[in-house]
PDB file of N, CA and C in Angstrom:
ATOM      1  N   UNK A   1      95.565 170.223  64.422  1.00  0.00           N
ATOM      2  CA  UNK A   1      95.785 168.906  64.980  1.00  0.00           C
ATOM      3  C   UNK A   1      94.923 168.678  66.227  1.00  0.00           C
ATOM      4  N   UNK A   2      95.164 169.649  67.089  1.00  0.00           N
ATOM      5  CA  UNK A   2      94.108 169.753  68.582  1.00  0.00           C
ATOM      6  C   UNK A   2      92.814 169.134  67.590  1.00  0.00           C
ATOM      7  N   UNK A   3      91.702 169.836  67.107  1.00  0.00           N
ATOM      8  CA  UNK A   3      90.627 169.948  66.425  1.00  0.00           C
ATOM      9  C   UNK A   3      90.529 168.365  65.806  1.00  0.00           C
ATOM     10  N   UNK A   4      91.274 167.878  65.360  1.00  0.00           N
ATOM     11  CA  UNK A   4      91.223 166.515  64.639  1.00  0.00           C
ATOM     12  C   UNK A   4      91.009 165.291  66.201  1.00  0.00           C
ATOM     13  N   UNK A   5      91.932 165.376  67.286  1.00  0.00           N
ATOM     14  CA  UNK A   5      92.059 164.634  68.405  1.00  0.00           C
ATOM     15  C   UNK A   5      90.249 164.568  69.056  1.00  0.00           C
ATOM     16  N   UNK A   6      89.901 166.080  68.980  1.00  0.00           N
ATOM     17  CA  UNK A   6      88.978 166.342  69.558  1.00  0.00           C
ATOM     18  C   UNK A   6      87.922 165.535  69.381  1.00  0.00           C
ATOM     19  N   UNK A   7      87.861 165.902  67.660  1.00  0.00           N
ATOM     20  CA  UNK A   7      87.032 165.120  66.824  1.00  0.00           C
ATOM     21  C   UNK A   7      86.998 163.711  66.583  1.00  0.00           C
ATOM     22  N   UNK A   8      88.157 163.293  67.378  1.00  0.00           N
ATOM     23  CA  UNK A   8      88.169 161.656  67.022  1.00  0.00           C
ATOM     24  C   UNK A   8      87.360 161.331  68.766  1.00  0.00           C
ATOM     25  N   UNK A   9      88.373 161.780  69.617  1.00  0.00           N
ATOM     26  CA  UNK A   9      87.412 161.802  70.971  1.00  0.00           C
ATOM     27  C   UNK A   9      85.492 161.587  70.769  1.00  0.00           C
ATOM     28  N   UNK A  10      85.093 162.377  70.010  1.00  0.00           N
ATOM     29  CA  UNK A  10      84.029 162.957  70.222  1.00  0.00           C
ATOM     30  C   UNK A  10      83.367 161.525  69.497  1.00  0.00           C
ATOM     31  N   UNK A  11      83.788 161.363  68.479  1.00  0.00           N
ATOM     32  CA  UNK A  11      83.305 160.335  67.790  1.00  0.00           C
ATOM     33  C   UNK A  11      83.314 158.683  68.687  1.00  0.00           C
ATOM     34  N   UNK A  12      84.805 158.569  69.764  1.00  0.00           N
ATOM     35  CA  UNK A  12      85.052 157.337  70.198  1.00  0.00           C
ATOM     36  C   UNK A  12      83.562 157.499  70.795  1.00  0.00           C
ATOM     37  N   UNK A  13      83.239 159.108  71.643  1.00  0.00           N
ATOM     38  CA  UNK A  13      82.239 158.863  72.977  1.00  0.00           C
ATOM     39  C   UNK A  13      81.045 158.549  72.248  1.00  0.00           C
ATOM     40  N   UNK A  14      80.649 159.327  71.158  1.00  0.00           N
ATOM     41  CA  UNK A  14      79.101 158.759  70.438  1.00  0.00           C
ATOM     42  C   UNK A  14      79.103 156.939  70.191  1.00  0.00           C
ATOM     43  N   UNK A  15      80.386 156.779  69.610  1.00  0.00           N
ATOM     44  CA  UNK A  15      79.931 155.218  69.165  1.00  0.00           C
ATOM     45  C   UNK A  15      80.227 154.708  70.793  1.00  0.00           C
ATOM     46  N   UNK A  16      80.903 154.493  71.565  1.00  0.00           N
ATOM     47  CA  UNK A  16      80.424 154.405  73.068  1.00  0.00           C
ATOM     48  C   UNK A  16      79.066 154.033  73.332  1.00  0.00           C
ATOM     49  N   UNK A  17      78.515 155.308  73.366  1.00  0.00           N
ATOM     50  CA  UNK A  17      77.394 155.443  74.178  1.00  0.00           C
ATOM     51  C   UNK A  17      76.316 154.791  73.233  1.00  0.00           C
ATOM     52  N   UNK A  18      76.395 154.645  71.756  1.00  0.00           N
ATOM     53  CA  UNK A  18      75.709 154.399  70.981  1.00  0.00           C
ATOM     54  C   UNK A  18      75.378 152.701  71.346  1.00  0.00           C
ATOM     55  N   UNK A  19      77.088 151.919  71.711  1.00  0.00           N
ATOM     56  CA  UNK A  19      76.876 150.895  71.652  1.00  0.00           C
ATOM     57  C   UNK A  19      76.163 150.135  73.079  1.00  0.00           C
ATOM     58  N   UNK A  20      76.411 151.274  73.774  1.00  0.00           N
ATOM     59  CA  UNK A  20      75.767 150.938  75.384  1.00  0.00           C
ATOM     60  C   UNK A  20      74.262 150.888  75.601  1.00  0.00           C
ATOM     61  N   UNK A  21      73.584 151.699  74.957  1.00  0.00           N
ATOM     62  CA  UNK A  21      71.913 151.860  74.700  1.00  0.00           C
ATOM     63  C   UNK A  21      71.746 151.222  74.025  1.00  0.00           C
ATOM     64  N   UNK A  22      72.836 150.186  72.815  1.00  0.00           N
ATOM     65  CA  UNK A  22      72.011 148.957  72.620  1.00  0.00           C
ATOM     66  C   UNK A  22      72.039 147.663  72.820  1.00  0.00           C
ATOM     67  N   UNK A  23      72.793 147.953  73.934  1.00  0.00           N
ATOM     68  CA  UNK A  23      73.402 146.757  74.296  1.00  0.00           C
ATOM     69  C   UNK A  23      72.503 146.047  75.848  1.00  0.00           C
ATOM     70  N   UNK A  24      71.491 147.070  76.204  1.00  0.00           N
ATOM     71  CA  UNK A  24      70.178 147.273  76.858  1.00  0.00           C
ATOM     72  C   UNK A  24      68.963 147.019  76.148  1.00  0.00           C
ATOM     73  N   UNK A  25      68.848 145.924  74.933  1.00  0.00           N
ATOM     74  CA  UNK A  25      67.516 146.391  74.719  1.00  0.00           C
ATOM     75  C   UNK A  25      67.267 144.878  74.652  1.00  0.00           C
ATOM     76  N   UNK A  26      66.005 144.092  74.395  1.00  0.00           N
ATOM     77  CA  UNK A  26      66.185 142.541  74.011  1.00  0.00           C
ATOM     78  C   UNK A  26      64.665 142.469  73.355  1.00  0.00           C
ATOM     79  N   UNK A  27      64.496 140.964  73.128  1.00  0.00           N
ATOM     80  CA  UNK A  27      62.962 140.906  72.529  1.00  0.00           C
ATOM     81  C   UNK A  27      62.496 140.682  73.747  1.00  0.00           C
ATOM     82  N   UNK A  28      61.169 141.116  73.889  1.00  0.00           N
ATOM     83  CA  UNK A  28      60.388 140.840  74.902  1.00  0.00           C
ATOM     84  C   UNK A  28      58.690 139.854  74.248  1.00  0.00           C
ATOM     85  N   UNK A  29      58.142 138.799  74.926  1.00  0.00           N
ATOM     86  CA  UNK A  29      57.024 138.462  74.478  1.00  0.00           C
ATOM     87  C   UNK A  29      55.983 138.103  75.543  1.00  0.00           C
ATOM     88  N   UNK A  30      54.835 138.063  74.984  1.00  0.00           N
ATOM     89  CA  UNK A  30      53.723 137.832  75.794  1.00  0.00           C
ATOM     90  C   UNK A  30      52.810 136.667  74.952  1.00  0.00           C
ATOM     91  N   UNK A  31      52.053 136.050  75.435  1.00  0.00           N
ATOM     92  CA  UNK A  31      51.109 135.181  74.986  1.00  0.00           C
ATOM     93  C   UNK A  31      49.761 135.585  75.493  1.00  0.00           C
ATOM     94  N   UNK A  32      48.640 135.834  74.845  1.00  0.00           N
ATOM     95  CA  UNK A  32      47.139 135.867  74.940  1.00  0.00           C
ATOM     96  C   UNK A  32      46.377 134.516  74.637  1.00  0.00           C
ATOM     97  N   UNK A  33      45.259 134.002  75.489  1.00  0.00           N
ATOM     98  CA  UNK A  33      44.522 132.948  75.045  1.00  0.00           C
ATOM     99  C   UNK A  33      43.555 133.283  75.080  1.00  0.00           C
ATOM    100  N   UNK A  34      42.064 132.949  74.130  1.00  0.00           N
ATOM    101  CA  UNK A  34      41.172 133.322  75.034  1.00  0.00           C
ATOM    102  C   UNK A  34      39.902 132.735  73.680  1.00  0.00           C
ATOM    103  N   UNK A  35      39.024 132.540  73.916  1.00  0.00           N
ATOM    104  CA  UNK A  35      37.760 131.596  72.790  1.00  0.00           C
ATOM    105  C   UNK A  35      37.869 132.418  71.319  1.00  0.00           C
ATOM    106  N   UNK A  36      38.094 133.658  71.460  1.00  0.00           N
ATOM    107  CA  UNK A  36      38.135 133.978  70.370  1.00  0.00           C
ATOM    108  C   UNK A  36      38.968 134.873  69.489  1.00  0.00           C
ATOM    109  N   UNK A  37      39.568 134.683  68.429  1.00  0.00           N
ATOM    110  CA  UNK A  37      40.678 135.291  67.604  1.00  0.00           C
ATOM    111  C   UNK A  37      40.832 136.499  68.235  1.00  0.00           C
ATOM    112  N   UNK A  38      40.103 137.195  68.501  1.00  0.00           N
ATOM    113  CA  UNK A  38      40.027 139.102  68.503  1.00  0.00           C
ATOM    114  C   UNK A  38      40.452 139.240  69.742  1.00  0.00           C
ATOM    115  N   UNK A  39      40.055 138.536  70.653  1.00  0.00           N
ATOM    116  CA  UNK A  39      40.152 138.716  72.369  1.00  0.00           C
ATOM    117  C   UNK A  39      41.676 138.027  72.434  1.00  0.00           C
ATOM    118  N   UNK A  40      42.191 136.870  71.976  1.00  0.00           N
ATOM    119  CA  UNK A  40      43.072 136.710  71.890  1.00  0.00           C
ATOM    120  C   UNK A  40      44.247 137.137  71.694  1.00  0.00           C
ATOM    121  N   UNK A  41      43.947 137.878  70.411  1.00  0.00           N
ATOM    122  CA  UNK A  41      45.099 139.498  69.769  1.00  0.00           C
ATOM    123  C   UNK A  41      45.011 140.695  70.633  1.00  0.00           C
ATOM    124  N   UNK A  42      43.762 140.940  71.182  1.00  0.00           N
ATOM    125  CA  UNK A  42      44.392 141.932  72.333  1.00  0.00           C
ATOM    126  C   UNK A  42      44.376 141.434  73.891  1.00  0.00           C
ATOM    127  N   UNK A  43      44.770 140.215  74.082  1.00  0.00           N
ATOM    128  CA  UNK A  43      45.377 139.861  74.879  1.00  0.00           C
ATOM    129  C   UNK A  43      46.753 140.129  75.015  1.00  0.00           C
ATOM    130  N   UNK A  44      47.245 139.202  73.826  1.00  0.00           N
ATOM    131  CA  UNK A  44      48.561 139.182  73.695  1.00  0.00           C
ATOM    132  C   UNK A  44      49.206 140.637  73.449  1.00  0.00           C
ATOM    133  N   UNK A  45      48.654 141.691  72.622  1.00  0.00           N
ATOM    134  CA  UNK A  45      49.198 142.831  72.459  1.00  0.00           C
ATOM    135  C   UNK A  45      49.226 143.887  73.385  1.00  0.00           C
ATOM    136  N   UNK A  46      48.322 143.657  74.331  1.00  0.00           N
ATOM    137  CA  UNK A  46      48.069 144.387  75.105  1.00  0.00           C
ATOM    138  C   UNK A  46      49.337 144.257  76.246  1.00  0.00           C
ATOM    139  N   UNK A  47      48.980 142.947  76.652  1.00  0.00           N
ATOM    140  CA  UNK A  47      49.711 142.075  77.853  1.00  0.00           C
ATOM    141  C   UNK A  47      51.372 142.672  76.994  1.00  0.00           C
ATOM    142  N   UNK A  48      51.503 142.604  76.049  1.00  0.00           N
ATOM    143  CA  UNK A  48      52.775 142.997  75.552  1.00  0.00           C
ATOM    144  C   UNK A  48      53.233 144.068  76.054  1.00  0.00           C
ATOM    145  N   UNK A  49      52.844 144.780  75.735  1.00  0.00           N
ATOM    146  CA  UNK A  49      52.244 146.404  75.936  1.00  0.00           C
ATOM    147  C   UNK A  49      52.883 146.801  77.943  1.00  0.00           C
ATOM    148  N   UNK A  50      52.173 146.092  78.340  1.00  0.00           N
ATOM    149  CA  UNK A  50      51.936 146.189  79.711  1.00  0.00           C
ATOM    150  C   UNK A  50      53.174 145.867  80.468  1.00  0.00           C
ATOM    151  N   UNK A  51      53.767 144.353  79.853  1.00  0.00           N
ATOM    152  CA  UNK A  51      55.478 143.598  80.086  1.00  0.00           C
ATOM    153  C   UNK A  51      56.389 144.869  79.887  1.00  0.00           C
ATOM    154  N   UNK A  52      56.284 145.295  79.061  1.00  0.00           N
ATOM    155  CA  UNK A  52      57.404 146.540  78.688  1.00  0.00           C
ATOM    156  C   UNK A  52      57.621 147.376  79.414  1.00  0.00           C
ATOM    157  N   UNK A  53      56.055 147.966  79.804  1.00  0.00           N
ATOM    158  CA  UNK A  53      56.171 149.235  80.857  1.00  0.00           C
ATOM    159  C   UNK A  53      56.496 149.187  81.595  1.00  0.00           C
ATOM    160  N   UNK A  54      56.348 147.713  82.420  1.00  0.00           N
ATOM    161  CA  UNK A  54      56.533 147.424  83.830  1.00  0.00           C
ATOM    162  C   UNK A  54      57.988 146.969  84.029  1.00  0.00           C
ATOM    163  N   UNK A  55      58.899 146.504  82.888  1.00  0.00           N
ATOM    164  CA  UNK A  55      60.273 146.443  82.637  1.00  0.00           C
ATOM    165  C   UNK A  55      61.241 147.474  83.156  1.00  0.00           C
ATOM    166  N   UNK A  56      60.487 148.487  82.848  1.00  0.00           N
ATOM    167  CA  UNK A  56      60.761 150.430  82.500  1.00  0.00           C
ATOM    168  C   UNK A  56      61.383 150.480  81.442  1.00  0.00           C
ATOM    169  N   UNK A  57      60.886 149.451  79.610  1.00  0.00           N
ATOM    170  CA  UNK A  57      61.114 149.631  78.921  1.00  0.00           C
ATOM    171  C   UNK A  57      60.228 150.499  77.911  1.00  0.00           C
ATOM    172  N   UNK A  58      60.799 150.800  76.478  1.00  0.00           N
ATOM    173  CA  UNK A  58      59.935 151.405  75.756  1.00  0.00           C
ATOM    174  C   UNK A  58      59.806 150.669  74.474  1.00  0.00           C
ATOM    175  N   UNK A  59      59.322 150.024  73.887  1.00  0.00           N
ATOM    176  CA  UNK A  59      58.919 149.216  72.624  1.00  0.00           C
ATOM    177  C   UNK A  59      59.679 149.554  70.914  1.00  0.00           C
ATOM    178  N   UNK A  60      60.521 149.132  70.443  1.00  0.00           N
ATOM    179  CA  UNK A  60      61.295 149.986  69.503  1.00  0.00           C
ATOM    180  C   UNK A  60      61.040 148.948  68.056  1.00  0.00           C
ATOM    181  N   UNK A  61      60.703 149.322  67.575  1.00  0.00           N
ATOM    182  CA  UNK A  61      60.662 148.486  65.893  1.00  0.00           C
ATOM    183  C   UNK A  61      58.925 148.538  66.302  1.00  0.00           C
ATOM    184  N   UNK A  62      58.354 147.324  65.157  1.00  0.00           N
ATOM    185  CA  UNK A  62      57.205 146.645  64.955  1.00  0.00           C
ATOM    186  C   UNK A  62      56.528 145.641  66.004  1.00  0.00           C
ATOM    187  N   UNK A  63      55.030 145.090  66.247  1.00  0.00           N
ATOM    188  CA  UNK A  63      54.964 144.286  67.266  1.00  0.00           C
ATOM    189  C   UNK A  63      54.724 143.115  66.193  1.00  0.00           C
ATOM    190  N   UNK A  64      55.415 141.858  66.511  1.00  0.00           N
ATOM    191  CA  UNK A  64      54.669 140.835  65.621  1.00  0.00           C
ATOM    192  C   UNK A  64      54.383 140.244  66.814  1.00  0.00           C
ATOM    193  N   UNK A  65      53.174 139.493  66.032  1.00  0.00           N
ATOM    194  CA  UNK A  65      51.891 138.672  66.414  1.00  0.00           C
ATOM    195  C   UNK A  65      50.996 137.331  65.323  1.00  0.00           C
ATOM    196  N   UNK A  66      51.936 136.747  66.099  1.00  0.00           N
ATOM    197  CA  UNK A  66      51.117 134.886  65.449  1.00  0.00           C
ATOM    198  C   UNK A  66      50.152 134.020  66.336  1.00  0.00           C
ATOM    199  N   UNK A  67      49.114 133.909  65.211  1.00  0.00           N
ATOM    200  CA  UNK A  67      47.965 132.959  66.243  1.00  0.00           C
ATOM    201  C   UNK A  67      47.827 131.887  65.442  1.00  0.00           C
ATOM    202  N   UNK A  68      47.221 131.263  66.523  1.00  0.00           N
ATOM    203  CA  UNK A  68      46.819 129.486  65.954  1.00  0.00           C
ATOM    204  C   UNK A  68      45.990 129.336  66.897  1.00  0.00           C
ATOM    205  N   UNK A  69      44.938 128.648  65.983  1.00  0.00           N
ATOM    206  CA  UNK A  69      43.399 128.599  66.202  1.00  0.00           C
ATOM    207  C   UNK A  69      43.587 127.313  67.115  1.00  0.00           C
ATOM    208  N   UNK A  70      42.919 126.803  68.317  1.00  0.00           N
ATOM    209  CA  UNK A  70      42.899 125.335  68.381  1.00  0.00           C
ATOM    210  C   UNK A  70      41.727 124.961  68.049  1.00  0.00           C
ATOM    211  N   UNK A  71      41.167 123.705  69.564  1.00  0.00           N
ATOM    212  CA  UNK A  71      39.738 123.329  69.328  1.00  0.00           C
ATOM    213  C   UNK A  71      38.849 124.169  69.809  1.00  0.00           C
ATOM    214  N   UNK A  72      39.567 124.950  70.730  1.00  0.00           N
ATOM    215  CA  UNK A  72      38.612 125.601  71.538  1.00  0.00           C
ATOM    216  C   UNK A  72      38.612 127.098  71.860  1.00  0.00           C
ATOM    217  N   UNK A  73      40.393 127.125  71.906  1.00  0.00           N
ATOM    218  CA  UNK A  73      40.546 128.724  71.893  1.00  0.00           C
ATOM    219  C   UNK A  73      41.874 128.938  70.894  1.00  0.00           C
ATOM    220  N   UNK A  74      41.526 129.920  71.139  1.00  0.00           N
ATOM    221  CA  UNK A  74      42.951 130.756  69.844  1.00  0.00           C
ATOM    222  C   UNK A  74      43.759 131.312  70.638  1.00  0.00           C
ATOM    223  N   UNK A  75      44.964 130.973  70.584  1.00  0.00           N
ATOM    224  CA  UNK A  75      46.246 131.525  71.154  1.00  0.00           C
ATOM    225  C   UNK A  75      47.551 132.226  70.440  1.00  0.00           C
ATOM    226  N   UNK A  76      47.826 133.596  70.575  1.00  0.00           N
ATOM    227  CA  UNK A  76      48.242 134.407  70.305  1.00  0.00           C
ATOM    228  C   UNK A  76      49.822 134.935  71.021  1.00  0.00           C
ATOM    229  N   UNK A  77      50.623 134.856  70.130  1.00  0.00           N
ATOM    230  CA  UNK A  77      51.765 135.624  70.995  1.00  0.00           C
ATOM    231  C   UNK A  77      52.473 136.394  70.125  1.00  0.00           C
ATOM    232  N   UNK A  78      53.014 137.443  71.227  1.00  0.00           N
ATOM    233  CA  UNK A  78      53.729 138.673  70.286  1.00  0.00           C
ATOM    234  C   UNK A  78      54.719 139.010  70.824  1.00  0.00           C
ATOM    235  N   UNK A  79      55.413 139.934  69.900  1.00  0.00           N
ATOM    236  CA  UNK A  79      57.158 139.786  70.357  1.00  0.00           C
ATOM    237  C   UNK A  79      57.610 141.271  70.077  1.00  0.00           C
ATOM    238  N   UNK A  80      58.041 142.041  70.641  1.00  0.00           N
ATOM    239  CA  UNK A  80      59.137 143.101  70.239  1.00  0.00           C
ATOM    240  C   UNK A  80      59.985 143.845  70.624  1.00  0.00           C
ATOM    241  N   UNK A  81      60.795 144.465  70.363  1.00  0.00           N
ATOM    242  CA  UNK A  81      62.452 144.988  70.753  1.00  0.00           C
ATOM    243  C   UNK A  81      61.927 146.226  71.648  1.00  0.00           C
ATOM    244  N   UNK A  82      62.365 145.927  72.574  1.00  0.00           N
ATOM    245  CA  UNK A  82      62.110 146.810  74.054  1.00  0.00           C
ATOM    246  C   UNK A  82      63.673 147.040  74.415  1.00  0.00           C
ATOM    247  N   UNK A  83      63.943 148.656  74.589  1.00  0.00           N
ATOM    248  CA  UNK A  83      65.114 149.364  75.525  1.00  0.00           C
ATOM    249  C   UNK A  83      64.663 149.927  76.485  1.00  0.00           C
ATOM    250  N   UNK A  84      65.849 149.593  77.769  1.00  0.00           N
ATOM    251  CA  UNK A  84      65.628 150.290  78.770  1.00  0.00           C
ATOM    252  C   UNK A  84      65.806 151.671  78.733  1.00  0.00           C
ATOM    253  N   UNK A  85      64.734 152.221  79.831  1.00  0.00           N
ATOM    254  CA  UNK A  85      64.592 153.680  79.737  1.00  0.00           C
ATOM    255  C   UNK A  85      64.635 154.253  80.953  1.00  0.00           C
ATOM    256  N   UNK A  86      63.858 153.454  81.502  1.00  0.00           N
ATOM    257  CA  UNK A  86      63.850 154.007  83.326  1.00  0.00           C
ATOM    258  C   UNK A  86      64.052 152.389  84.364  1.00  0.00           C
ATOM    259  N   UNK A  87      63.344 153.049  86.029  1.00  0.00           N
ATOM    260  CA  UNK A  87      63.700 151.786  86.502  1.00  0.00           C
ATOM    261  C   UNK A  87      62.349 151.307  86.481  1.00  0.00           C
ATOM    262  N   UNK A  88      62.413 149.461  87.073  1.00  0.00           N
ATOM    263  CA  UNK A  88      61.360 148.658  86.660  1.00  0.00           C
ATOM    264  C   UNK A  88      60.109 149.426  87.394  1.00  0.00           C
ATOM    265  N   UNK A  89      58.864 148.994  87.344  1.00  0.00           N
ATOM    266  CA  UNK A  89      57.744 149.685  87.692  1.00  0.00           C
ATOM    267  C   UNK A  89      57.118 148.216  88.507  1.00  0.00           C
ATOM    268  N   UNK A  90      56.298 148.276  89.921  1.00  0.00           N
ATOM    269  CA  UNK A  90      55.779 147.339  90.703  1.00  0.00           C
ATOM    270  C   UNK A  90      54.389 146.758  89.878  1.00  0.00           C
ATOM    271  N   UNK A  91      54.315 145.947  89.624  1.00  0.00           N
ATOM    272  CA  UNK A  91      53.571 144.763  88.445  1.00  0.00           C
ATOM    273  C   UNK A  91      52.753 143.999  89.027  1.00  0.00           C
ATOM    274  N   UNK A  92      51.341 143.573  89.087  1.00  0.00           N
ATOM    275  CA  UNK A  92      50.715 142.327  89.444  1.00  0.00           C
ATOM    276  C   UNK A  92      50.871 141.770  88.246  1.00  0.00           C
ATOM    277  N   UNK A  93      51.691 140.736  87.663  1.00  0.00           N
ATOM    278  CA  UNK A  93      51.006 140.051  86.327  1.00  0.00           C
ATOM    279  C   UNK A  93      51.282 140.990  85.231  1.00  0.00           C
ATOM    280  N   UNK A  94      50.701 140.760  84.381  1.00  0.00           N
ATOM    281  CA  UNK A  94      50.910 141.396  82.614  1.00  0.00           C
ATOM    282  C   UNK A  94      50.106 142.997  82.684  1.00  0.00           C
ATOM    283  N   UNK A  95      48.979 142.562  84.008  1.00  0.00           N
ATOM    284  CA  UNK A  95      47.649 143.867  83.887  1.00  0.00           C
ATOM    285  C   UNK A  95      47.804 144.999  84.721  1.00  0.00           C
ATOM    286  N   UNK A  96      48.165 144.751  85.629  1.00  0.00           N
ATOM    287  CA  UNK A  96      48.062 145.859  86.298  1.00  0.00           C
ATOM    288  C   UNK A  96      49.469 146.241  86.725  1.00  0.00           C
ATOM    289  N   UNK A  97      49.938 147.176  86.812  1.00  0.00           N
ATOM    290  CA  UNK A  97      51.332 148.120  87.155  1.00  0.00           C
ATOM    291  C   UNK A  97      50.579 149.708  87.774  1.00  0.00           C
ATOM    292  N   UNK A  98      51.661 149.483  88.523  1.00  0.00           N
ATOM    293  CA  UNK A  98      51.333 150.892  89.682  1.00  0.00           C
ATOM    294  C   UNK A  98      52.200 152.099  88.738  1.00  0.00           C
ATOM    295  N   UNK A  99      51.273 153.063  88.864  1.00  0.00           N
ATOM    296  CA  UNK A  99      52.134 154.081  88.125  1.00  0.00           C
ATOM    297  C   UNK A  99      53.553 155.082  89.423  1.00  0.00           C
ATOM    298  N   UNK A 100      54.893 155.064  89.411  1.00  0.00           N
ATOM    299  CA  UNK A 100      55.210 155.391  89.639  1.00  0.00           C
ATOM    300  C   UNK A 100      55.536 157.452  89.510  1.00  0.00           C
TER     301      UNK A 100
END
């Protein structure tokens, strides 16, 4: 009987903690612009990239990324499921973050 209590304990604390680490995570997005398709996509993926770290998140699933061409430039934005991991990191903007 002890052994069964234990085991239910053990189980309340995993789904606990299970539900607490995800209850920390959200979509995060960035937008890239720039004259041309390619520079555009690693704008946005990059700059993605960069939002996260500086969050003190870590990037979890797939990155999606939709562009649309205009007249002049192509604009790009991307989106994906970021959990916290550590604390935030000091940021100018999307580019530069100080490494702690």
């Amino acid at each position: 009987m002890r052994s069964l209590k234990l085991s239910l304990a053990a189980a309340a604390v995993i789904c606990a903690l299970s539900t607490a680490a995800q209850a920390d995570c959200r979509k995060v997005a960035a937008v890239g612009q720039a004259v041309t398709h390619d520079i555009a996509y690693l704008f946005s993926t990059h700059g993605l990239a960069n939002v996260i770290y500086g969050q003190g998140r870590v990037g979890k699933g797939p990155v999606h990324t939709k562009c649309n061409d205009g007249s002049g430039t192509t604009t790009c934005h991307s989106t994906q499921m970021a959990c916290k991991v550590t604390t935030p990191k000091t940021c100018f903007g999307a580019w530069l973050c100080l490494p702690m």
